[in-house]
Protein backbone atom coordinates (compact mmCIF):
# COMPACT_ATOMS: atom_id res chain seq x y z
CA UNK A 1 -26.54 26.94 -0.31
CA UNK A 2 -23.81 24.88 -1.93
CA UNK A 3 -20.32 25.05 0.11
CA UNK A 4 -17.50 24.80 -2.38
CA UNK A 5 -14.81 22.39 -1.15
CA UNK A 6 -11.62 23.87 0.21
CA UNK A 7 -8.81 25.26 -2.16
CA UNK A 8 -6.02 23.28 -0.35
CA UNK A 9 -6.46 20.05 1.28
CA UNK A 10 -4.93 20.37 4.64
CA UNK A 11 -4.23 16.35 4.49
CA UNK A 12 -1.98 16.82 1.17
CA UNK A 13 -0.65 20.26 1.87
CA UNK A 14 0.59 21.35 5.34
CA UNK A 15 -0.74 24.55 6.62
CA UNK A 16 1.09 27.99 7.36
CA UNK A 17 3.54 28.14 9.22
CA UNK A 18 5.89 25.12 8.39
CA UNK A 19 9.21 24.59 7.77
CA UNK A 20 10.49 23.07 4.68
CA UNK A 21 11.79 19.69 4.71
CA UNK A 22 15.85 20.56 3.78
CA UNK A 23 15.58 23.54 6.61
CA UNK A 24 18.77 23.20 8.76
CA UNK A 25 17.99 26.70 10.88
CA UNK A 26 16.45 26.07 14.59
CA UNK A 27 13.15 24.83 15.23
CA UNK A 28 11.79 24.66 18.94
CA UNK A 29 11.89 21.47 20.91
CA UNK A 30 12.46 19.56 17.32
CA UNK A 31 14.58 17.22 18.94
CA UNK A 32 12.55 16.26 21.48
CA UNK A 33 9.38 15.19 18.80
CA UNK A 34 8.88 11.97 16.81
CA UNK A 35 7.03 10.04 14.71
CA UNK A 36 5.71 13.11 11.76
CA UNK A 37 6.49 14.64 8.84
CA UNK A 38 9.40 17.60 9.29
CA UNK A 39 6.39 19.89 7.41
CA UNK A 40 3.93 18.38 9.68
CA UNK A 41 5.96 18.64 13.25
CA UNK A 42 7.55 22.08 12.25
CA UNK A 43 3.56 23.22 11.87
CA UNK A 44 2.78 22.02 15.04
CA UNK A 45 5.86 23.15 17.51
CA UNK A 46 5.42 26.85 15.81
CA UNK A 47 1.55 26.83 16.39
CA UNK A 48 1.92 24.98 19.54
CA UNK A 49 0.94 27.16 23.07
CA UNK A 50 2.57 24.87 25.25
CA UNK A 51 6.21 25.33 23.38
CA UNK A 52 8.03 28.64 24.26
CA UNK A 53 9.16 30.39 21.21
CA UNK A 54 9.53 33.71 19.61
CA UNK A 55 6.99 35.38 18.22
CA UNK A 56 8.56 36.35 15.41
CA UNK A 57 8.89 33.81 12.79
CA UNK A 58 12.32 33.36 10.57
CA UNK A 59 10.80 32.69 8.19
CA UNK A 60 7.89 35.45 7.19
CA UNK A 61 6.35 37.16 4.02
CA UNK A 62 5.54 40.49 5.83
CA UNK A 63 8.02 43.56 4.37
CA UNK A 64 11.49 44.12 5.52
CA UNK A 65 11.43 47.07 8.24
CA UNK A 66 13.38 50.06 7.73
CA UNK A 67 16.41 52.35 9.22
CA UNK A 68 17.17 55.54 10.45
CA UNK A 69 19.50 56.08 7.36
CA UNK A 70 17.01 54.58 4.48
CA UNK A 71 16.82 56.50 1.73
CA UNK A 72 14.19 54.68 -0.13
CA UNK A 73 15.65 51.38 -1.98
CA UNK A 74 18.06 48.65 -1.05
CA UNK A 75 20.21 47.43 -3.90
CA UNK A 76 23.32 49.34 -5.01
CA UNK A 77 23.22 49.95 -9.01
CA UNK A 78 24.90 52.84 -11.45
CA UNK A 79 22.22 54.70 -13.27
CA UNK A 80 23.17 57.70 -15.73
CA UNK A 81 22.43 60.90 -12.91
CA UNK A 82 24.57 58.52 -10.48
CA UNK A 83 24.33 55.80 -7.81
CA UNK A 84 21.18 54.79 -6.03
CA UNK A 85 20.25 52.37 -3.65
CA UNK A 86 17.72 49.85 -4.66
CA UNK A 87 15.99 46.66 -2.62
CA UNK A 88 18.49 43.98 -1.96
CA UNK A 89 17.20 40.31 -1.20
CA UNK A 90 19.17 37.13 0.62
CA UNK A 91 21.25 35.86 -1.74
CA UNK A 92 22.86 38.10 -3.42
CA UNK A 93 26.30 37.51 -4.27
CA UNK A 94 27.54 40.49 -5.88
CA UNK A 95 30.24 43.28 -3.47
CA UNK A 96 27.97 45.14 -0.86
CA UNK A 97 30.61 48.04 -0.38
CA UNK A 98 31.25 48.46 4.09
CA UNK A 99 29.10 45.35 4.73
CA UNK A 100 31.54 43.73 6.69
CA UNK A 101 31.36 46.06 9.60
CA UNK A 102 27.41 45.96 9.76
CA UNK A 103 26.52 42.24 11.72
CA UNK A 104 23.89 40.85 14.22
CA UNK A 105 20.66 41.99 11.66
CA UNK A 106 19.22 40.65 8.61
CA UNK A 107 20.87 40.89 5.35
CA UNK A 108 18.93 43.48 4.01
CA UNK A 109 18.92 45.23 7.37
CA UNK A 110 22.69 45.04 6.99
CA UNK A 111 23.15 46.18 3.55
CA UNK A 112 21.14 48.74 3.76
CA UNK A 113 22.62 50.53 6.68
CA UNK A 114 26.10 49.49 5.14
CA UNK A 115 25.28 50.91 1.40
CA UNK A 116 23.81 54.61 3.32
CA UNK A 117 26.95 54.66 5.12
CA UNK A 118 29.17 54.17 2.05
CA UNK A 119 26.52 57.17 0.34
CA UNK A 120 27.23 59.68 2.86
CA UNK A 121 31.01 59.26 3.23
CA UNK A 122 31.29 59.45 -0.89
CA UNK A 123 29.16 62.87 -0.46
CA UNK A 124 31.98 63.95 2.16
CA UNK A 125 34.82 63.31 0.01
CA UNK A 126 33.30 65.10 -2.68
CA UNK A 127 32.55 68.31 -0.61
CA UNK A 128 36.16 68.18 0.97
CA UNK A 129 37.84 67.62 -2.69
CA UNK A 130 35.39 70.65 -4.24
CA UNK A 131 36.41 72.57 -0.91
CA UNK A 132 39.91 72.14 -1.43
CA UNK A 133 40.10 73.46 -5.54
CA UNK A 134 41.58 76.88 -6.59
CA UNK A 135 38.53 79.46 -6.82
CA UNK A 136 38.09 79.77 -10.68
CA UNK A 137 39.84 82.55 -12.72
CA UNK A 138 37.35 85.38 -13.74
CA UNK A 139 37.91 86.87 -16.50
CA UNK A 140 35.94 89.55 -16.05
CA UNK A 141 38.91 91.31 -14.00
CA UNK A 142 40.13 94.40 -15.81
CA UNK A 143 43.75 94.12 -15.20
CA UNK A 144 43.12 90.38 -17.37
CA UNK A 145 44.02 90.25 -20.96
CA UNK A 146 44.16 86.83 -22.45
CA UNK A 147 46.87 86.16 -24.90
CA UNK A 148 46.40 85.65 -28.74
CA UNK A 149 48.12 82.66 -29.81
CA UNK A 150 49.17 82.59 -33.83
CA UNK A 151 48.46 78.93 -35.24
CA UNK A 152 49.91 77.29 -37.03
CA UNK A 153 53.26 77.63 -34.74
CA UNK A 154 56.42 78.18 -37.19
CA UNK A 155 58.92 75.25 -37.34
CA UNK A 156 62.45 76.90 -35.87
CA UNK A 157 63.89 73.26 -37.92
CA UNK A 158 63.22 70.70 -41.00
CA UNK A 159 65.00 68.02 -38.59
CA UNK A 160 65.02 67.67 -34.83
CA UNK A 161 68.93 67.66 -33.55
CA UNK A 162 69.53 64.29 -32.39
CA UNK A 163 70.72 63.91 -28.78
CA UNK A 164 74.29 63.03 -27.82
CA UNK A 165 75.48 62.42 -24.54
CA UNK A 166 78.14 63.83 -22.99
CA UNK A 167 79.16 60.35 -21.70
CA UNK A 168 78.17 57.78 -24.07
CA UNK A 169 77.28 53.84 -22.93
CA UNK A 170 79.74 51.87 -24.66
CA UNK A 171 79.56 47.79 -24.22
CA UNK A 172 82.45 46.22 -22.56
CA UNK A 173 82.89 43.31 -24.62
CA UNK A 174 83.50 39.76 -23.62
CA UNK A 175 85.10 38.87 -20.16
CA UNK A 176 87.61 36.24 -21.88
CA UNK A 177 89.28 39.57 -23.57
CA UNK A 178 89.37 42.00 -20.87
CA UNK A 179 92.48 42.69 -19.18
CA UNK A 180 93.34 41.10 -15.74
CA UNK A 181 92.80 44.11 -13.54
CA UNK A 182 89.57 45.19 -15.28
CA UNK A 183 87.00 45.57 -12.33
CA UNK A 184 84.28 44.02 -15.11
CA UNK A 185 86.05 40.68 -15.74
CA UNK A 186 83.09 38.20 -13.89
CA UNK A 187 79.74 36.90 -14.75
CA UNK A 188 76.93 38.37 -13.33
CA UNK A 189 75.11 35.95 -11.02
CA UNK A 190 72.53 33.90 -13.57
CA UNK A 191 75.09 33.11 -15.90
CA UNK A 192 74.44 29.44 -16.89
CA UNK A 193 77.10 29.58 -19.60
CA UNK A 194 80.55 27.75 -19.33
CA UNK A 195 83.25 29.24 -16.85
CA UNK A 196 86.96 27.30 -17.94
CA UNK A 197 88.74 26.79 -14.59
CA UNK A 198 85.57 27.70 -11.92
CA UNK A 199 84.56 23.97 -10.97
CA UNK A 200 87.26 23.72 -7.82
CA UNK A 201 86.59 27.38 -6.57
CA UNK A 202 84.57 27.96 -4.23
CA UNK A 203 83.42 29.42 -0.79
CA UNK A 204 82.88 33.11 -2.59
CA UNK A 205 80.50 34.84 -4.63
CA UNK A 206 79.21 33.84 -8.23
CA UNK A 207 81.36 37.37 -9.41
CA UNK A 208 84.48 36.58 -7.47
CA UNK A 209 84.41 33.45 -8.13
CA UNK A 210 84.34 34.10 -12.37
CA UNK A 211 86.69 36.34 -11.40
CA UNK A 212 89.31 34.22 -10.03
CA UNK A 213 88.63 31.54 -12.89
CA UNK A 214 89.26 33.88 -15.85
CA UNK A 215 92.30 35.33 -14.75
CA UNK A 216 93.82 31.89 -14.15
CA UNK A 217 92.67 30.61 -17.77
CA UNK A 218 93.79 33.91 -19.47
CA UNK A 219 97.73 33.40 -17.75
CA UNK A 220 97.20 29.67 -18.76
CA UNK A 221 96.45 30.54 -22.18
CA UNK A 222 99.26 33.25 -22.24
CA UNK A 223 102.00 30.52 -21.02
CA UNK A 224 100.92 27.81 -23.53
CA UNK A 225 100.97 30.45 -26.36
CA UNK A 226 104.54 31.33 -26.11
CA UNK A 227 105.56 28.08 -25.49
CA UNK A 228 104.60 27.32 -28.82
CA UNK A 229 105.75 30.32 -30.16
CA UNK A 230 109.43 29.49 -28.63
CA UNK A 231 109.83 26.12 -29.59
CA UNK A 232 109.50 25.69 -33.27
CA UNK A 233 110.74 22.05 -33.04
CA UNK A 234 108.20 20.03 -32.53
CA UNK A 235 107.87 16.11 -32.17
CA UNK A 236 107.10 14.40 -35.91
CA UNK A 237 103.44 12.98 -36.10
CA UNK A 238 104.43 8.96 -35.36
CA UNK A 239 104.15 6.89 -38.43
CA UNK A 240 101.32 4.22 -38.45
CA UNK A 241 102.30 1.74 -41.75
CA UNK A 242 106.47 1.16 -41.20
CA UNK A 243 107.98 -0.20 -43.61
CA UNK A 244 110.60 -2.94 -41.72
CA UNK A 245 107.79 -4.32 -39.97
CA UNK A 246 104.38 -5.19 -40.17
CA UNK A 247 101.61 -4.10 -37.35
CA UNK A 248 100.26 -5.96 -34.78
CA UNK A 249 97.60 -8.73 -35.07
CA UNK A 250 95.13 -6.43 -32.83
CA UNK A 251 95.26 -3.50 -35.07
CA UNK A 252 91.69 -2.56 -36.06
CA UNK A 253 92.67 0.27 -37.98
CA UNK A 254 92.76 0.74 -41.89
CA UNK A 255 95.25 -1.55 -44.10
CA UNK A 256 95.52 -0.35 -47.92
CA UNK A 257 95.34 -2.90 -49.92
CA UNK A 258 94.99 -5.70 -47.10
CA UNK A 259 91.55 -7.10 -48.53
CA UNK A 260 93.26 -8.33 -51.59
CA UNK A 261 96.34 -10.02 -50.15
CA UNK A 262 95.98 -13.15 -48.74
CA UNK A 263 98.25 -16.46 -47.79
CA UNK A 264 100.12 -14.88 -45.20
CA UNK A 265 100.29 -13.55 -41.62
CA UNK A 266 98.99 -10.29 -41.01
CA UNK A 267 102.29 -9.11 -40.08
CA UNK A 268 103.81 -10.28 -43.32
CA UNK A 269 100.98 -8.85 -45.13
CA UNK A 270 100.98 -5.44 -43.70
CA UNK A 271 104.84 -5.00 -43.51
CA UNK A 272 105.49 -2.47 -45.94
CA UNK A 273 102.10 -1.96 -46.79
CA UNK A 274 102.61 1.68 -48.48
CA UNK A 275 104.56 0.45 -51.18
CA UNK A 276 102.63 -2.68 -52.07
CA UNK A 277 100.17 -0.06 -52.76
CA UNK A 278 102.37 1.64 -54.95
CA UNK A 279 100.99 5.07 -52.24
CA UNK A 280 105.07 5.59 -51.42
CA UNK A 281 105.73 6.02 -55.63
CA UNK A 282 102.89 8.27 -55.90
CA UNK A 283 103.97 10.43 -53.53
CA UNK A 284 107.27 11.00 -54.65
CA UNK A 285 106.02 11.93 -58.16
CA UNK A 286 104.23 14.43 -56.54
């Protein structure tokens, strides 16, 4: 009888059990071995009698055992009738509620027990918040007569009454205009606005501080206002184009007329410089 040749070639593909190449968990007495293949030397310690080792692989295809607390799948999903537990694998990356106090077993081990114990306190919360209701009204008590409401309701008004307080909010206005004893004459702390007279005080508070500056720019103003008022005589503006003498050389200022006058020094020419101009005439006809 014809033998058929074998399905794998155990030169090309290492046999059962083996560690990938790219597998940084612990092999037995790796360290130790040379001269192989990782898949080669990983089948070799694991199949070898003379190297101590568990007996239980890491790495196995056999199914994952079960709890005390199963109740039937692993992975946690919401279905329409409510939450159920279905299988969960190594890798999953999603939020395994209570996982974090379940360690030193498998992931699915893990999750599993975590995902029961997240189950059965939901169920106790539920019992203790259905314990704790008001026991339903029955209306089959004789003494009960439910009332009869007539809809639509009857407006009392065409126009609700608009609300006054007794103590309206009224704003306070501007701190520059509020009297000097008026506990609201600051800026609140923020303010990034212009304070006359606050650049030299300091050592208090933003509000004490605006404080202080405001009152002495409001007496300032007040003093310079009736000075003014007081003293109607005031200085005459100076006069810039004299007429007994010319300006000075330096002057960079307008001449009327100067542009068309030429032959003499700028004194000369500017001396009197309103009337060459015939300006002085005009403004006497005025």
């Amino acid at each position: 009888m014809e033998k058929f040749p074998p399905k794998f070639s155990r030169s090309l593909v290492t046999p059962d059990p083996h560690y990938l190449p790219g597998y940084t968990g612990y092999c037995p007495q790796l360290k130790y071995h040379m001269g192989e293949t990782y898949g080669h030397l990983s089948a070799k310690l694991l199949t070898s009698p003379e190297i101590s080792r568990s007996q239980r692989l890491v790495l196995h295809s056999g199914r994952f055992p079960s709890t005390q607390r199963d109740t039937g799948d692993d992975t946690w999903r919401q279905t329409g009738s409510g939450r159920q537990l279905y299988r969960m694998i190594p890798g999953y990356t999603g939020f395994v509620p209570r996982r974090q106090n379940f360690f030193s077993k498998t992931y699915a081990e893990t999750c599993r027990e975590a995902l029961s114990d997240f189950e059965s306190d939901q169920k106790r919360k539920i019992q203790l918040t259905s314990a704790d209701l008001l026991p339903a009204v029955s209306y089959t008590m004789p003494d009960f007569k439910p009332r009869s409401l007539i809809t639509p309701l009857t407006a009392i008004s065409k126009e609700a009454a608009p609300y006054k307080p007794v103590d309206p909010w009224k704003p306070l206005g501007s701190p520059y205009f509020m009297d000097d004893n008026s506990p609201h004459k600051y800026f609140i702390s923020g303010y990034i606005g212009y304070v006359p007279r606050a650049r030299f005080l300091i050592g208090t508070s933003y509000p004490i501080t605006t404080n202080k500056a405001l009152i002495q720019f409001s007496k300032e103003m007040k003093a310079g206002h009736n000075m003014r008022e007081g003293d109607n005589n005031l200085p005459s503006a100076p006069t810039i184009y004299l007429t007994h003498r010319g300006l000075l050389p330096s002057y960079t200022g307008h001449v009327p007329g100067y542009k068309f006058r030429y032959g003499q020094t700028f004194g000369q020419l500017t001396k009197n410089t309103l009337e060459h101009c015939g300006v002085t005439g005009e403004m006497k006809s005025e």
